[in-house]
Protein backbone atom coordinates (compact mmCIF):
# COMPACT_ATOMS: atom_id res chain seq x y z
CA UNK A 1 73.04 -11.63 70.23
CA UNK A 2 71.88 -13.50 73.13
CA UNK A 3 68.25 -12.90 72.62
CA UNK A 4 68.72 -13.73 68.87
CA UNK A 5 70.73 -17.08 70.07
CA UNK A 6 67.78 -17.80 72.60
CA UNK A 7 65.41 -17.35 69.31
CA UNK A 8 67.60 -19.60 66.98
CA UNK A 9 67.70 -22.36 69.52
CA UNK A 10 64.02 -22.82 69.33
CA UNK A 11 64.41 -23.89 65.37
CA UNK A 12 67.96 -25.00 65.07
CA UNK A 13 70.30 -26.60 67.71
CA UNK A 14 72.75 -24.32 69.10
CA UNK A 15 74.39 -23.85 72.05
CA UNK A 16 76.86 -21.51 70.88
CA UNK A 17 77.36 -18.78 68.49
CA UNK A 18 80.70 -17.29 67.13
CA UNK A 19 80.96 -14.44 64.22
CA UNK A 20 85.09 -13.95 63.36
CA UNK A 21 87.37 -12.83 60.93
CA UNK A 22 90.52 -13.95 59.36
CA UNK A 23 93.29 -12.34 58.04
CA UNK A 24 94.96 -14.48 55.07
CA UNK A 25 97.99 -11.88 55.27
CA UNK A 26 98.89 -12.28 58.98
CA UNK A 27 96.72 -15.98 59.76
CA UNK A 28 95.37 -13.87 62.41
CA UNK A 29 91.83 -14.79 63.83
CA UNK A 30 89.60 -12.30 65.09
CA UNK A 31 86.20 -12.78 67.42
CA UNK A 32 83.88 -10.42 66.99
CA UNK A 33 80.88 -11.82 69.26
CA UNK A 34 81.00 -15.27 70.62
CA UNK A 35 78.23 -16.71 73.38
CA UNK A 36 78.46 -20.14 74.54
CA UNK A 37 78.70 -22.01 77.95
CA UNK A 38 80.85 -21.26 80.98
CA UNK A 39 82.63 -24.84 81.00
CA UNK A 40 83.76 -24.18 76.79
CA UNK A 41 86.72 -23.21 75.91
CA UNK A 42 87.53 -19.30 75.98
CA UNK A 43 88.93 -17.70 72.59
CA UNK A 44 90.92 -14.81 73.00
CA UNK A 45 89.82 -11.89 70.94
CA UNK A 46 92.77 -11.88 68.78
CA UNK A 47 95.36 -15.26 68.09
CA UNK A 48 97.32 -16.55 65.29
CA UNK A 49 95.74 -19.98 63.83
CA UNK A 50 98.26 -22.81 64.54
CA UNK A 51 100.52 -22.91 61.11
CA UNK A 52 99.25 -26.58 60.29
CA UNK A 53 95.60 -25.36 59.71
CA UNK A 54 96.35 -21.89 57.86
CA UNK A 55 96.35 -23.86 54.48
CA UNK A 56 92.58 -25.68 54.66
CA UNK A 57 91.72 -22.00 56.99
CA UNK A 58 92.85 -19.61 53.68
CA UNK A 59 91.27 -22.11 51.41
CA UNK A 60 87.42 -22.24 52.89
CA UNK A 61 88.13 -18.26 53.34
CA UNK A 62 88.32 -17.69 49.70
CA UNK A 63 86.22 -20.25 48.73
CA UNK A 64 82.66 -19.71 47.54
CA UNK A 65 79.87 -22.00 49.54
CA UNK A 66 76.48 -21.88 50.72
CA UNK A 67 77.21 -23.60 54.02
CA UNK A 68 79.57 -26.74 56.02
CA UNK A 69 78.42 -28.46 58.32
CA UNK A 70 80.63 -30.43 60.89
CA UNK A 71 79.44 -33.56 62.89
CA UNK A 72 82.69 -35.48 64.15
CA UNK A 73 85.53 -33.49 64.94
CA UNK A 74 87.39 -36.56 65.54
CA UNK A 75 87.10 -37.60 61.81
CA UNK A 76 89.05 -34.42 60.32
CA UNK A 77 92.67 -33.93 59.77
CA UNK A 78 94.82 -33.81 62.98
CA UNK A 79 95.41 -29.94 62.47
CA UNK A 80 91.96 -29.45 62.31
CA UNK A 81 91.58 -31.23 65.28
CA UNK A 82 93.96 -28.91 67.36
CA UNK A 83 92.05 -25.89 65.81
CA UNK A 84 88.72 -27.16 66.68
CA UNK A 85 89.69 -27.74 70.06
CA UNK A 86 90.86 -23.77 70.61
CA UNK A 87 86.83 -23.57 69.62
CA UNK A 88 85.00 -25.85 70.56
CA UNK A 89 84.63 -28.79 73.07
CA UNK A 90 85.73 -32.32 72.29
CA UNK A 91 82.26 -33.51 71.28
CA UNK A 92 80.23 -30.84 69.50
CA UNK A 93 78.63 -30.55 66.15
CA UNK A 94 79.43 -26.81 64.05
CA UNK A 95 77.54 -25.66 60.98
CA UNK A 96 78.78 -22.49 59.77
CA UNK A 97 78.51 -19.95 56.82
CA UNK A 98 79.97 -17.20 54.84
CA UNK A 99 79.26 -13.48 55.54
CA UNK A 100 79.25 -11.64 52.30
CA UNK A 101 78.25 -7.87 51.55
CA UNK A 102 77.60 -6.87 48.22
CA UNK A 103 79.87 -9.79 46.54
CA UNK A 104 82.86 -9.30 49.41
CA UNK A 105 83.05 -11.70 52.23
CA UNK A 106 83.03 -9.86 55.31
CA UNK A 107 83.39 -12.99 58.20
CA UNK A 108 81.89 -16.05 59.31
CA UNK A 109 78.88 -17.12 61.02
CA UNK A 110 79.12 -20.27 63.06
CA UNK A 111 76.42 -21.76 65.22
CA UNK A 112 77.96 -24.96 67.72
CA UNK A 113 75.50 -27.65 69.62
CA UNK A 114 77.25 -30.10 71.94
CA UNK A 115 77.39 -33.58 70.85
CA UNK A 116 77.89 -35.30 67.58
CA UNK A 117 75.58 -35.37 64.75
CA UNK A 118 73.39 -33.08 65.60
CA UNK A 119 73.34 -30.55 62.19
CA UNK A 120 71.79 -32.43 58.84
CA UNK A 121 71.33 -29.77 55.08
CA UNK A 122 67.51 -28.93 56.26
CA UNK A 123 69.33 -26.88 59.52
CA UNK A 124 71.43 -25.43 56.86
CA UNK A 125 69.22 -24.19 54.55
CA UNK A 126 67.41 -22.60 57.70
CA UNK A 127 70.92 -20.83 58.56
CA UNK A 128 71.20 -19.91 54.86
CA UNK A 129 68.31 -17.11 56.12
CA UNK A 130 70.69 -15.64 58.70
CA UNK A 131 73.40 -14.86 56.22
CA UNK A 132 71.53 -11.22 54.97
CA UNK A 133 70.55 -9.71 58.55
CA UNK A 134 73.76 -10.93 59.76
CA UNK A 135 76.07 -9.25 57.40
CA UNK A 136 74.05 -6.07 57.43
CA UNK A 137 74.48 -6.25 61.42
CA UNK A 138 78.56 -7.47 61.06
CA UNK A 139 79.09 -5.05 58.45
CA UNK A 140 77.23 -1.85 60.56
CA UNK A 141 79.65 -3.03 63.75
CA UNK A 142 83.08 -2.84 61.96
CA UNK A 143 81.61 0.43 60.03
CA UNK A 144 80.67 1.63 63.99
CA UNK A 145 84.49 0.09 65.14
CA UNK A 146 86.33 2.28 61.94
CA UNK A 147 84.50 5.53 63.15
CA UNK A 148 86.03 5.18 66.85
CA UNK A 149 89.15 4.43 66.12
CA UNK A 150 89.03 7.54 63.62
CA UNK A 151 87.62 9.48 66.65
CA UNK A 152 90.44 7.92 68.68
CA UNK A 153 93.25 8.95 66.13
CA UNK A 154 92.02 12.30 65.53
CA UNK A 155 91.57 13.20 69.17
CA UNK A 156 95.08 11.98 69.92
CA UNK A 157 96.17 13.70 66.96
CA UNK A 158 93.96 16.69 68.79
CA UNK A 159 96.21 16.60 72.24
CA UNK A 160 99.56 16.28 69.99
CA UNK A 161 98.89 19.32 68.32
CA UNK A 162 97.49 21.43 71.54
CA UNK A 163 100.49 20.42 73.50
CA UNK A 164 102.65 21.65 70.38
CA UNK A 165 100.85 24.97 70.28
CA UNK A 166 101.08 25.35 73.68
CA UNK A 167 104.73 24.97 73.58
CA UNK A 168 105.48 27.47 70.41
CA UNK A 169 102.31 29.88 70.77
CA UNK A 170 103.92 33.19 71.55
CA UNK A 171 107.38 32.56 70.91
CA UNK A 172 108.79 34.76 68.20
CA UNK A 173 112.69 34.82 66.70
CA UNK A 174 114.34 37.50 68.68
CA UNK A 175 117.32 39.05 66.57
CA UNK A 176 116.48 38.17 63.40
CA UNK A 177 118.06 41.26 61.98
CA UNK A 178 121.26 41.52 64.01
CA UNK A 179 122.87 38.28 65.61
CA UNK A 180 120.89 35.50 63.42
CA UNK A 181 120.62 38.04 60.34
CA UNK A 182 122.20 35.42 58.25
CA UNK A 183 120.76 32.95 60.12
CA UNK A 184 117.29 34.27 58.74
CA UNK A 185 118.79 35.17 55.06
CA UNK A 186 119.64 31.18 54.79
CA UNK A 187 115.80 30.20 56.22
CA UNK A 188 114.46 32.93 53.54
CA UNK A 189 116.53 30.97 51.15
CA UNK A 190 115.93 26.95 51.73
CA UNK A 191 112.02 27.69 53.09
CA UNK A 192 110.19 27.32 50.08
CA UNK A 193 111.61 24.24 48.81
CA UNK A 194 111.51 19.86 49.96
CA UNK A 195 115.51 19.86 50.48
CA UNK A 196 116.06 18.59 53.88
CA UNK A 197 117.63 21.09 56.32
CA UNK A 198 120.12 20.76 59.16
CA UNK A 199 120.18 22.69 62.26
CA UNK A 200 123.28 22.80 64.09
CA UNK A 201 124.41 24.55 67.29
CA UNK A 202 124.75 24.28 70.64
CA UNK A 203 122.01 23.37 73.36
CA UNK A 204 119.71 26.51 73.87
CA UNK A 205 120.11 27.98 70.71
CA UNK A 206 116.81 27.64 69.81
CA UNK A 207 117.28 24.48 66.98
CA UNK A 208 113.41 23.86 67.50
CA UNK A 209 112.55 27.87 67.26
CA UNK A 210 113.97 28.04 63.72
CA UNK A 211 112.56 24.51 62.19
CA UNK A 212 109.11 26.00 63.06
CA UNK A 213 110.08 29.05 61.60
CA UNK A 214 111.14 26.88 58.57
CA UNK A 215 108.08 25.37 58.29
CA UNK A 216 105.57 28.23 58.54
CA UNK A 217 107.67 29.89 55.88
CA UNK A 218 106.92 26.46 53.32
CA UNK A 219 104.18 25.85 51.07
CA UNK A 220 103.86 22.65 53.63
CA UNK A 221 102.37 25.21 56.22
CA UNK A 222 99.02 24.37 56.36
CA UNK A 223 100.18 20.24 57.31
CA UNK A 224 101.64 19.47 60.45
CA UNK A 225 104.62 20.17 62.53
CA UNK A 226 105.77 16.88 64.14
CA UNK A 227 108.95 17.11 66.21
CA UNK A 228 110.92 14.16 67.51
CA UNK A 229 113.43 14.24 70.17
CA UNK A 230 114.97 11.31 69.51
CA UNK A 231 117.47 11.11 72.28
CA UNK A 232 114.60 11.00 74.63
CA UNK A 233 113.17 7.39 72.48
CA UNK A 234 114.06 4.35 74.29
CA UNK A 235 116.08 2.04 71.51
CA UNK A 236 113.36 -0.35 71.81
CA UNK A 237 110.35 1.74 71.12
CA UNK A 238 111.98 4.00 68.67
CA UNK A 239 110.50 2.38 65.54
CA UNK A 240 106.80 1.86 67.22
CA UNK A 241 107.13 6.14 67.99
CA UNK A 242 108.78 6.65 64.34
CA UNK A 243 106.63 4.73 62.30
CA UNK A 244 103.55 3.10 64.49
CA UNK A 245 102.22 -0.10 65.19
CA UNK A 246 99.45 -2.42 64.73
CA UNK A 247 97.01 -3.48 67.15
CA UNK A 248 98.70 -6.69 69.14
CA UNK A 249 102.02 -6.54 67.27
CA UNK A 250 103.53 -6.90 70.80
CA UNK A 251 103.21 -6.76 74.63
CA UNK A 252 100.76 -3.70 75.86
CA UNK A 253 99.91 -2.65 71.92
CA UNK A 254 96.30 -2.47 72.97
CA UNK A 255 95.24 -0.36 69.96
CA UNK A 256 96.74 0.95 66.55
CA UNK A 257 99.16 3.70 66.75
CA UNK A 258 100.17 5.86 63.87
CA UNK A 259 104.17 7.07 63.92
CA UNK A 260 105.38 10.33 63.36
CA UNK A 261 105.89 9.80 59.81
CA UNK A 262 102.21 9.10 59.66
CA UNK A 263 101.42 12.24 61.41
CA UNK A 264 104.01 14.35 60.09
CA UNK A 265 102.44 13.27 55.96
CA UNK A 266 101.84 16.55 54.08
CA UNK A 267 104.09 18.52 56.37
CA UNK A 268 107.18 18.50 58.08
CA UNK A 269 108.99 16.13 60.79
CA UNK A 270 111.43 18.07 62.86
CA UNK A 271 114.24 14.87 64.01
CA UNK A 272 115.65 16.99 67.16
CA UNK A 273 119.44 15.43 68.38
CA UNK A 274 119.19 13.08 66.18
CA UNK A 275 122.88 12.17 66.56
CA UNK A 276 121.68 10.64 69.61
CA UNK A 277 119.80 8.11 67.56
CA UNK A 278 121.43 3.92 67.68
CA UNK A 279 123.01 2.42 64.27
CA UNK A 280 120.35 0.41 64.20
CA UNK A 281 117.61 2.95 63.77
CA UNK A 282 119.85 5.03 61.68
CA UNK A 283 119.70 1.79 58.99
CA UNK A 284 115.96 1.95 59.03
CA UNK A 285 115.61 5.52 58.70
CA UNK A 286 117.67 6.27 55.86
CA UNK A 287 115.37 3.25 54.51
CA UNK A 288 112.66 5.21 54.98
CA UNK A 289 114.05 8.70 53.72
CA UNK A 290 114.74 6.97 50.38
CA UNK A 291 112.21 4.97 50.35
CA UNK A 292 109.47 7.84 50.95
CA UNK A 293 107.71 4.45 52.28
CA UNK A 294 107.17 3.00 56.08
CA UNK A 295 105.46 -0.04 57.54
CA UNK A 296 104.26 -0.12 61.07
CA UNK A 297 105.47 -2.60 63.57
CA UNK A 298 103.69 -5.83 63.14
CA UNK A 299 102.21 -4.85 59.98
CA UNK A 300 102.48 -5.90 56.17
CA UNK A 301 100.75 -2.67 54.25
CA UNK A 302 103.58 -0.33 52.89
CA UNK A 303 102.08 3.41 53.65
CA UNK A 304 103.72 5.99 51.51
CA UNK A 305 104.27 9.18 53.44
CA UNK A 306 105.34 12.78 52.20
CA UNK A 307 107.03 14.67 54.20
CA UNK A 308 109.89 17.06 54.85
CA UNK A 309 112.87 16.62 57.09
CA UNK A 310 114.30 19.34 59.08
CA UNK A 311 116.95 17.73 61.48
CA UNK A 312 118.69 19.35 64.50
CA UNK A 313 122.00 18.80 66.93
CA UNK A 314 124.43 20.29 68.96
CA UNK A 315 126.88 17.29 68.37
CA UNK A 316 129.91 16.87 65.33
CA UNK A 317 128.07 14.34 62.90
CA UNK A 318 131.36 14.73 60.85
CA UNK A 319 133.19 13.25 63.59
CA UNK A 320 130.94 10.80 64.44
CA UNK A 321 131.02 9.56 60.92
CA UNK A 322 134.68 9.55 61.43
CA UNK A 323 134.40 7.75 64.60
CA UNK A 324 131.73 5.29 62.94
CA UNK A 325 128.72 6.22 65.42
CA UNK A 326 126.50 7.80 62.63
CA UNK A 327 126.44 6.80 59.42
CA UNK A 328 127.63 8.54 56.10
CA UNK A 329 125.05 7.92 53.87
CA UNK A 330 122.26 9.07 56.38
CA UNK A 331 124.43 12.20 56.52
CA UNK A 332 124.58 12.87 53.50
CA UNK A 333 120.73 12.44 53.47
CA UNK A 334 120.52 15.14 55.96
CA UNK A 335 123.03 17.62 55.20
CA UNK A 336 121.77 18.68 52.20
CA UNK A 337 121.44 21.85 53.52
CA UNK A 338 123.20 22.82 56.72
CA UNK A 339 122.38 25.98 59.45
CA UNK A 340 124.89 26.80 61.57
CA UNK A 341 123.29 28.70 64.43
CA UNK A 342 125.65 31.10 66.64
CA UNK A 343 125.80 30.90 70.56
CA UNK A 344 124.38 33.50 72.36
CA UNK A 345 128.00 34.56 73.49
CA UNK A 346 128.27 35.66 69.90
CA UNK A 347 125.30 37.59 69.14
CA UNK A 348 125.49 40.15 72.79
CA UNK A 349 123.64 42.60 70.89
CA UNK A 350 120.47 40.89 71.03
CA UNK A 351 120.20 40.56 74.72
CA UNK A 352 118.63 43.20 75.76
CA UNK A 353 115.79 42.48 73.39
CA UNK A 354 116.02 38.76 74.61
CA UNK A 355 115.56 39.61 78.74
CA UNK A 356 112.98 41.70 77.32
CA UNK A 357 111.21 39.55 75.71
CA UNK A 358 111.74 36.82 78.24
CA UNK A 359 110.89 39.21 81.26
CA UNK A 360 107.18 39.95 79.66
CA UNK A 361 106.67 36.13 79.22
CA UNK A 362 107.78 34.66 82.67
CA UNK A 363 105.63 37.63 84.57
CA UNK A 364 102.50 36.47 81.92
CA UNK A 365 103.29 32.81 83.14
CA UNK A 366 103.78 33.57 86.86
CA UNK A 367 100.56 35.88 86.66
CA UNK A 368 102.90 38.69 87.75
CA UNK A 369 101.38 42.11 86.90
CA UNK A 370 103.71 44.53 88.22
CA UNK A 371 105.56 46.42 86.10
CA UNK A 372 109.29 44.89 86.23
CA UNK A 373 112.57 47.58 86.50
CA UNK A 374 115.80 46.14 85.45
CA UNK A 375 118.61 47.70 87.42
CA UNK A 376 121.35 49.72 85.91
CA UNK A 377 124.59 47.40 85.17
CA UNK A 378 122.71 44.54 84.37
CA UNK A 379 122.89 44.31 80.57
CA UNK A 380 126.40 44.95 80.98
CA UNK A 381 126.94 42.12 83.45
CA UNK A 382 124.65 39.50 81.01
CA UNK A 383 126.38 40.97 78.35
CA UNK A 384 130.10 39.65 79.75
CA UNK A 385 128.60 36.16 80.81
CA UNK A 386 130.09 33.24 78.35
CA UNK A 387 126.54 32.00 78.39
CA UNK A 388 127.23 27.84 78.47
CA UNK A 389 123.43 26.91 78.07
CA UNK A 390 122.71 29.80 75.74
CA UNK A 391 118.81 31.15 75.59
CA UNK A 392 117.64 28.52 77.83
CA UNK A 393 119.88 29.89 80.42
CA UNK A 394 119.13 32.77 80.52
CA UNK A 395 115.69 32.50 80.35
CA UNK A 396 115.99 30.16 83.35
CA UNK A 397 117.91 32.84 85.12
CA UNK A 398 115.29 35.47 84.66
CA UNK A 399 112.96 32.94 86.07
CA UNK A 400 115.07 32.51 89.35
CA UNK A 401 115.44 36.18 89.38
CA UNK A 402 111.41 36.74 89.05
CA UNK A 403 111.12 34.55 92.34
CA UNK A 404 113.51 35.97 94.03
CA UNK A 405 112.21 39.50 93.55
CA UNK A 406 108.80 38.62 94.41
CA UNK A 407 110.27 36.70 97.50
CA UNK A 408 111.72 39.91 98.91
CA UNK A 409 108.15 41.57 99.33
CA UNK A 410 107.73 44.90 97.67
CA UNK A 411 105.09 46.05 98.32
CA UNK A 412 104.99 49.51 95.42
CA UNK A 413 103.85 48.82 91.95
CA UNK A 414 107.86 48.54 90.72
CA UNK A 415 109.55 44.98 90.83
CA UNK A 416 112.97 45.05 90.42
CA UNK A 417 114.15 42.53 88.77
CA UNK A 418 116.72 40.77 91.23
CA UNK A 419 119.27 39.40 88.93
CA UNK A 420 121.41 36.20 90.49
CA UNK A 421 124.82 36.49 90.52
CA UNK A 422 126.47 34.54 87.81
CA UNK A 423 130.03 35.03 87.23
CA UNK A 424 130.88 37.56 84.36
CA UNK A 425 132.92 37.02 81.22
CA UNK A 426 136.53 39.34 83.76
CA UNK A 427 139.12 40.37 81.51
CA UNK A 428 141.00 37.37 82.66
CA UNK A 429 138.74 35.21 81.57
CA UNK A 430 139.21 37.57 78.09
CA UNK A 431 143.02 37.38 78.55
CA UNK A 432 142.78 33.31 78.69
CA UNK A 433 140.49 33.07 75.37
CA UNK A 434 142.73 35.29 73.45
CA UNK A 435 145.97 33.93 74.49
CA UNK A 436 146.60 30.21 75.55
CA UNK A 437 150.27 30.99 76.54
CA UNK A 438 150.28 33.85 79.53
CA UNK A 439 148.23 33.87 82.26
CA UNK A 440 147.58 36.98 85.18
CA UNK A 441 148.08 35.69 88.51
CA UNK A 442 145.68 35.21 91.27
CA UNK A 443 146.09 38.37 92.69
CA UNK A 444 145.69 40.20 89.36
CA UNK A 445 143.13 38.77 88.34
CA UNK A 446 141.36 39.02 91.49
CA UNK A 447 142.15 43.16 91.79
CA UNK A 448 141.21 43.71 88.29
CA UNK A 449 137.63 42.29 88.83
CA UNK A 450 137.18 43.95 91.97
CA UNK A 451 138.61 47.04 90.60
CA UNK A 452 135.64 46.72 87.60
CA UNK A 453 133.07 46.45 90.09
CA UNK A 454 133.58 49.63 92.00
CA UNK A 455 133.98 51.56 88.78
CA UNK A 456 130.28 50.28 87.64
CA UNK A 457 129.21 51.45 91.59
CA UNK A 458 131.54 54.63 91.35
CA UNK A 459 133.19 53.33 94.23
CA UNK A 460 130.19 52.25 96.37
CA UNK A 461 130.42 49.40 98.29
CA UNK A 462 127.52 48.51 100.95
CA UNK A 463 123.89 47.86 99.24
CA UNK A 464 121.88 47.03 96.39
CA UNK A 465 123.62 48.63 93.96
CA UNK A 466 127.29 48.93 95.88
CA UNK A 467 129.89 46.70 94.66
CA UNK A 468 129.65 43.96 97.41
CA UNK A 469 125.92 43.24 95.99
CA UNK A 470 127.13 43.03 92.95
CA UNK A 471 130.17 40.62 93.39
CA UNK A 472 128.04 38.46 95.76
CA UNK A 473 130.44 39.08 98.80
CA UNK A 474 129.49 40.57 101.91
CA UNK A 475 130.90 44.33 102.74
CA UNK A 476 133.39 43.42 105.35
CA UNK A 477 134.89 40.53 102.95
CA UNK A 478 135.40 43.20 100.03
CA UNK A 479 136.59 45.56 102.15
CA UNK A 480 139.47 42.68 103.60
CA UNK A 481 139.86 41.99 100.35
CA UNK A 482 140.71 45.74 99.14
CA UNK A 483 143.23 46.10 101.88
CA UNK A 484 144.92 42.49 101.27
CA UNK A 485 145.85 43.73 97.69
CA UNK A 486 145.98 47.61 98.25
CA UNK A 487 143.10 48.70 96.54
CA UNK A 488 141.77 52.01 97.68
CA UNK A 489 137.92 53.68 97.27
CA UNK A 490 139.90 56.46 96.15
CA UNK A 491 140.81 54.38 93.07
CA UNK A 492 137.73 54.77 91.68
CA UNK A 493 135.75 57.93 92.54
């Protein structure tokens, strides 16, 4: 463009040359290519045209002519004064014309020369034989500028999905047909059709397992699988993550985003803890669930989106409808069809093909190839643990027990799993669950446990597999401890 100003200059005055766009809907103005001297004013690429001028702005926008030519600023409306001056210099003469491809006007061509008077109709009938090679170059830019922001979207849309796989490939329901039998019967059930689905149950349960399960078992399959967390959204970026935003609707929106509606369209958005989500947003997403419509921050188009909601958390939305901090009618929108899934503390029997399962995984991730032994006693001892954080903790704990097995240095082809000691589910903690009135004293309690452990070790005390080990005390202490509340080896032979 500067070599085609440097040619235009030779037949027409022109010091400056600007090609923009306006937006009637938004009053926005947009540069495109602009070349002029050092000392004029700089336009921003992007600005809103002061509200006085949108009127005459709109009207020569839609209008249908050849060519204008302006040669005294200082004789045009006051509001075209203060718009000329974001352009141009105090004294300058602009002739400018419309950019139309195949009947549609596509932007504006403007060509500037300092001073006044300088532009008369014979320079405008000259600039009349811009307007074709112009528009085919204008309309070949924003063709160019659509295709990378596609490539943009779809690549982002690329890295979503690849961190998504990355976090589900592999992972499989474990206990499908013992502790979450029914569990399963209910996904079997609701999978195939649009009614929305709630998970509940506490964290670690595996909320996000099951609403991938629930999709993959949908005719919505082949679409997406979008999951929000949204008590990780900062309240003032939740509706720029949910639903997207323009390009310059506010501070740092450097390019168009699409939401996770947007993404989500044809498939299914998984809303994870979405009790955690302000009144606020609540409003505008039941808007949107009813509405089957969104519009992105700092945008005007309405984009309808289909998709399916699958919701998840471990909180009481019931009471929190009581208590006012989540509202009824988005509850109703999302309890259509509620899950309830059990703790791990009440499915036991899948355990062993959990620290299986979980075992095989963590050595694949910690590029351990050893073949793993898991010591006698220790399903029973998981199996007793009240399990507070559910799968997550345990799979945590057979991560801590990986690296501390491999920190003890064996040196044969058998790691043993070394299992930290958590404290097991004693039969006081049993006698306290199943009866809130009677209690075993210290002492009791204490003897009992101990008592348990050295029937597991048939009354073996010192190493690996003695009872010490597997209390976490040292020898000596047990021992002290046996002869403080008259417990013999003898007890348990």
């Amino acid at each position: 463009m500067e070599n085609t100003l440097a040619y235009i200059k030779k037949v027409i005055p022109a010091d400056a040359l600007h090609i923009g766009l306006f937006d009637p809907a938004t009053s926005m103005s947009r540069t495109i290519v602009r070349i002029c001297p050092d000392h004029w004013p700089k336009v921003p690429l992007s600005f809103p045209i002061p509200e006085a001028a949108v009127p005459r702005v709109a009207e020569e926008w839609r209008t249908d002519f050849s060519f204008g030519i302006l040669n005294d600023a200082r004789e045009e409306d006051p509001c075209i004064q203060e718009l000329i001056r974001i352009f141009w210099p105090e004294e300058v003469s602009v002739l400018r014309t419309r950019l139309i491809m195949e009947s549609r006007m596509i932007g504006m061509l403007l060509l500037a020369a300092e001073g006044c008077n300088r532009y008369d109709e014979s320079h405008a009938e000259l600039m009349g034989m811009l307007n074709e090679p112009f528009s085919i170059a204008l309309t070949n830019a924003l063709q160019y500028e659509e295709i990378v922001r596609l490539k943009e979207m779809l690549e982002e849309d690329n890295r979503y999905l690849h961190k998504e796989l990355r976090h589900i490939s592999g992972d499989r329901i474990i206990g499908a047909d013992f502790g979450l039998k029914e569990v399963m019967q209910m996904v079997r059930q609701v999978a195939p059709l649009e009614s929305p689905v709630l998970l509940l149950g506490e964290t670690g349960t595996g909320k996000e397992l099951l609403a991938n399960a629930l999709h993959t078992a949908s005719p919505r399959n082949a679409g997406p699988f979008v999951k929000v967390n949204c008590g990780g959204l900062p309240e003032g970026l939740i509706d720029s993550e949910l639903f997207g935003h323009e390009k310059g609707a506010f501070t740092g929106a450097l390019a168009l985003k699409r939401g996770r509606f947007e993404r989500a369209d044809g498939g299914t958005l998984f809303l994870d803890e979405v009790a955690e989500l302000p009144l606020s947003a609540q409003v505008r997403l039941l808007r949107v669930l009813q509405n089957r419509e969104i519009e992105r921050v700092g945008g005007t188009e309405t984009i309808a989106v289909n998709v399916r909601i699958i919701s998840a958390t471990h909180r009481n939305l019931e009471q929190m409808v009581k208590e006012g901090s989540f509202r009824e009618d988005l509850w109703f929108r999302l309890n259509v069809f509620p899950i309830m899934i059990p703790p791990l503390r009440q499915r036991s029997q899948d355990i062993p093909a959990l620290l299986e399962y979980l075992v095989a995984r963590k050595c694949k991730e910690m590029k351990i190839t050893r073949k793993v032994h898991i010591p006698a006693g220790t399903m029973e001892f998981l199996r007793e643990h009240s399990w507070p954080g559910n799968i997550r903790e345990l799979q945590n704990l057979v991560e801590r027990g990986l690296i501390q097995s491999q920190a003890k240095g064996f040196h044969s082809g058998l790691l043993v799993l070394d299992m930290p000691r958590i404290p097991a589910l004693t039969q006081t903690e049993k006698h306290l669950n199943t009866s809130d009135e009677s209690f075993l004293s210290f002492d009791d309690a204490a003897g009992s446990h101990i008592r348990r452990a050295l029937e597991k070790t048939h009354g073996k005390i010192m190493g690996e597999d003695g009872a010490a080990a597997l209390l976490g005390l040292h020898p000596s202490t047990l021992r002290g401890k046996m002869r403080k509340l008259g417990i013999s080896k003898k007890e348990n032979p």
